[in-house]
C-alpha atoms as a PDB file:
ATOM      1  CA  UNK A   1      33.325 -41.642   5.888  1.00  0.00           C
ATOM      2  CA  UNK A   2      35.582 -39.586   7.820  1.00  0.00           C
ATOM      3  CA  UNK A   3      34.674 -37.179  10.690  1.00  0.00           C
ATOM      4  CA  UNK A   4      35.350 -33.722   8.433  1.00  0.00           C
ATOM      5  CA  UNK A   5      32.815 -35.175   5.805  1.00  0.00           C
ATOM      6  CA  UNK A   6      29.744 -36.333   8.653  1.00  0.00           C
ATOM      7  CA  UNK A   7      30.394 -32.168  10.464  1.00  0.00           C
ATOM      8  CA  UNK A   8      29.922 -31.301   6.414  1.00  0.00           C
ATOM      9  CA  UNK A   9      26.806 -33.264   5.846  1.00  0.00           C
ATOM     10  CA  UNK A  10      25.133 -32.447   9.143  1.00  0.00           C
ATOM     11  CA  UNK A  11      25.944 -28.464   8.737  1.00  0.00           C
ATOM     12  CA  UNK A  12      24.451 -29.234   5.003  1.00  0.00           C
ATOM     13  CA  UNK A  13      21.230 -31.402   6.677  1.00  0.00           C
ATOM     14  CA  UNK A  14      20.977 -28.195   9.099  1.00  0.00           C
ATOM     15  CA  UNK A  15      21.075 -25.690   6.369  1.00  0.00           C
ATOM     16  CA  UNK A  16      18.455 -27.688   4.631  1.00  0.00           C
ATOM     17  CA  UNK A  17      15.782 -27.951   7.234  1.00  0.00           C
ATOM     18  CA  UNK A  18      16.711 -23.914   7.920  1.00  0.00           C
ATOM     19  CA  UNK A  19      15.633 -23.694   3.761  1.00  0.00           C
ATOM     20  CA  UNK A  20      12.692 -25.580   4.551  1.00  0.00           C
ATOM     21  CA  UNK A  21      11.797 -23.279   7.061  1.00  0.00           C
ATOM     22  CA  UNK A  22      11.904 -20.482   5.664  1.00  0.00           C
ATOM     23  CA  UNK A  23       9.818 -21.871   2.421  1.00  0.00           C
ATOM     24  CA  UNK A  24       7.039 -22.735   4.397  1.00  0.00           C
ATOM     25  CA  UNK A  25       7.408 -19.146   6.065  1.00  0.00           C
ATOM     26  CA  UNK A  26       7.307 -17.126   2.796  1.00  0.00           C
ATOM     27  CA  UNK A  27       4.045 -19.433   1.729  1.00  0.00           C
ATOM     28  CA  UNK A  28       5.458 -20.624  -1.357  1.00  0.00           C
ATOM     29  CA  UNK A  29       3.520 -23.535  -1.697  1.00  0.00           C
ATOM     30  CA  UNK A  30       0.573 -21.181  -1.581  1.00  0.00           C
ATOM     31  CA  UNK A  31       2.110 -18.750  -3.977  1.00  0.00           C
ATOM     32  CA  UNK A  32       2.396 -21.357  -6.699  1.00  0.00           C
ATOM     33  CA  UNK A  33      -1.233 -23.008  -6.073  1.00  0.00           C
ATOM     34  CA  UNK A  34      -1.919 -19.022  -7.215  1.00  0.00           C
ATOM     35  CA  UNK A  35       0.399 -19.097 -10.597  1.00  0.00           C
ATOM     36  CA  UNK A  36      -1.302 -22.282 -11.444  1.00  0.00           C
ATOM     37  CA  UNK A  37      -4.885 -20.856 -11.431  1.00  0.00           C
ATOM     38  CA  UNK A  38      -4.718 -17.675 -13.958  1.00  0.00           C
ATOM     39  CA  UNK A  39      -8.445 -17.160 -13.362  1.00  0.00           C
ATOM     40  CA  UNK A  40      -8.122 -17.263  -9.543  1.00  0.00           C
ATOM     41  CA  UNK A  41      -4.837 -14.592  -9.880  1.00  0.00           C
ATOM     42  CA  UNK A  42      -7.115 -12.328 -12.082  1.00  0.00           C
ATOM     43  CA  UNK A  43      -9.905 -12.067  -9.554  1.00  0.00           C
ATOM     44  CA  UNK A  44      -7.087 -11.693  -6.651  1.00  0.00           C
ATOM     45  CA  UNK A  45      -5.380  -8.786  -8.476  1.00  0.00           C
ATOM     46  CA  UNK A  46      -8.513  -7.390  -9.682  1.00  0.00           C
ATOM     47  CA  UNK A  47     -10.258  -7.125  -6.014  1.00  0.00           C
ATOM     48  CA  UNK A  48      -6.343  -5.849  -4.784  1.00  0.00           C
ATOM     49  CA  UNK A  49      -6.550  -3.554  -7.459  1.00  0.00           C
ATOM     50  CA  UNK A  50     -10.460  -1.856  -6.583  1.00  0.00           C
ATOM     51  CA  UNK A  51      -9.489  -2.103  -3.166  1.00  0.00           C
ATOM     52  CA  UNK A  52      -6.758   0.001  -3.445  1.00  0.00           C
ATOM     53  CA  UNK A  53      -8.640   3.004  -5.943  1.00  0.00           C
ATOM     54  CA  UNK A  54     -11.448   2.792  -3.904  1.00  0.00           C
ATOM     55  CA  UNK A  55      -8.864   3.724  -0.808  1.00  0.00           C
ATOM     56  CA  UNK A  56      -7.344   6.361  -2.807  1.00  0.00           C
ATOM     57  CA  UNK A  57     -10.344   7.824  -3.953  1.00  0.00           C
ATOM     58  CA  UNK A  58     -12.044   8.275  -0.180  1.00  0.00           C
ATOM     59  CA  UNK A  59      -8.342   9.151   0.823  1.00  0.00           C
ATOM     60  CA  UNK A  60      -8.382  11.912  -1.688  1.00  0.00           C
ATOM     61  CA  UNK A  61     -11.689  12.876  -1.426  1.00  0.00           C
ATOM     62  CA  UNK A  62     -11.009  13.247   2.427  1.00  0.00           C
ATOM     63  CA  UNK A  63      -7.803  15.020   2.127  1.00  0.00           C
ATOM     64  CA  UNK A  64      -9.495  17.601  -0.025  1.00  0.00           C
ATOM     65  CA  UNK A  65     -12.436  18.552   1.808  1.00  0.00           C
ATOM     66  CA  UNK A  66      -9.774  19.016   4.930  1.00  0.00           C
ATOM     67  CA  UNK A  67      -7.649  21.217   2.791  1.00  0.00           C
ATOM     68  CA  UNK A  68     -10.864  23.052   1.692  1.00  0.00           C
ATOM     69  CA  UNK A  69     -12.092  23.491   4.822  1.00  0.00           C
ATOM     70  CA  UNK A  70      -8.953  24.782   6.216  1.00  0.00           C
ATOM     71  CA  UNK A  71      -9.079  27.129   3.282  1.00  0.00           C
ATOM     72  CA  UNK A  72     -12.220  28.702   4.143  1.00  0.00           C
ATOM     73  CA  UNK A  73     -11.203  28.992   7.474  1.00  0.00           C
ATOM     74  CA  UNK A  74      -8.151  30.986   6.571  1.00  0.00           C
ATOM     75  CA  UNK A  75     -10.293  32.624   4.401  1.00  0.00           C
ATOM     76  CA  UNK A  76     -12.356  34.168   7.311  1.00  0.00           C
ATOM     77  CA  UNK A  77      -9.508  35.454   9.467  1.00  0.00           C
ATOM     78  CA  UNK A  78      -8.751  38.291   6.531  1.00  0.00           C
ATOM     79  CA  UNK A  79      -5.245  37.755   7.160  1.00  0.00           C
ATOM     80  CA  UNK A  80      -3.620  40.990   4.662  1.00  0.00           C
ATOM     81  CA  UNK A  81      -1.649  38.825   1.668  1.00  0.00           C
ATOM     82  CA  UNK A  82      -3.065  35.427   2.474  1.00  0.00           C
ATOM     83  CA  UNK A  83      -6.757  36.183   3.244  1.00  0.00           C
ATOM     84  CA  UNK A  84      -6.928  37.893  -0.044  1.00  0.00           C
ATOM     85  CA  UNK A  85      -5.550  35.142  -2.397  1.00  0.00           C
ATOM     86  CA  UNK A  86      -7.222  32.262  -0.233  1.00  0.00           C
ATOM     87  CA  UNK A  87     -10.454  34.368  -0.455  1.00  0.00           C
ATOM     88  CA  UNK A  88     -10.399  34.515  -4.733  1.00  0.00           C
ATOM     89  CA  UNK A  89      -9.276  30.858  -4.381  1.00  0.00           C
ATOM     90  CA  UNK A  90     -12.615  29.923  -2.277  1.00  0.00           C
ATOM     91  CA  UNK A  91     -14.749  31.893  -4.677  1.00  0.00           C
ATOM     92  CA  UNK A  92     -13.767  29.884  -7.813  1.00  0.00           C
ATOM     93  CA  UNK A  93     -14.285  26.892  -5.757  1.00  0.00           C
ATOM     94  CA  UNK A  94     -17.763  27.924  -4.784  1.00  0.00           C
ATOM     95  CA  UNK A  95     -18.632  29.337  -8.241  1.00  0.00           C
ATOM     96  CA  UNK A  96     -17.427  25.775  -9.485  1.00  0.00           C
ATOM     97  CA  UNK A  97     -19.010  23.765  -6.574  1.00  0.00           C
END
């Protein structure tokens, strides 16, 4: 072997061991151990998946009451254009609530 072919195979070792790296980084290995157990990906996705509707739903609920409450607040300062429309809107929500 000539010195152009050992710089290629070392710069090829390095780049290997950099690829190795980088798998064990991204949790491959771990990854797969998940495709090979269907019943263990179905309870992971399934517990992802309530966790995230349960967030929305508090987030929305949340987010709604603020609005609402803002609402009523804007409500009571009987601003000329606003007040009135925001004032109709509150009653419908109170004759629905």
């Amino acid at each position: 072997m000539d010195e152009e072919d050992k710089k290629t195979l070392e710069r090829f070792n390095s780049q290997i061991k950099m690829l190795a790296v980088y798998i064990e980084r991204w949790r491959l290995d771990d990854f797969m151990e998940l495709i090979d157990e269907p019943f263990r990906l179905l309870y992971v996705n399934f517990a992802a998946g309530l966790a995230r509707g349960l967030g929305m739903a508090v987030g929305f609920t949340l987010l709604g009451a603020l609005f609402l409450y803002f609402l009523f607040l804007i409500a009571e300062l009987n601003l000329p254009l606003i007040g009135e429309f925001i004032a109709r809107v509150v009653r419908i929500v109170q004759q629905h609530l």
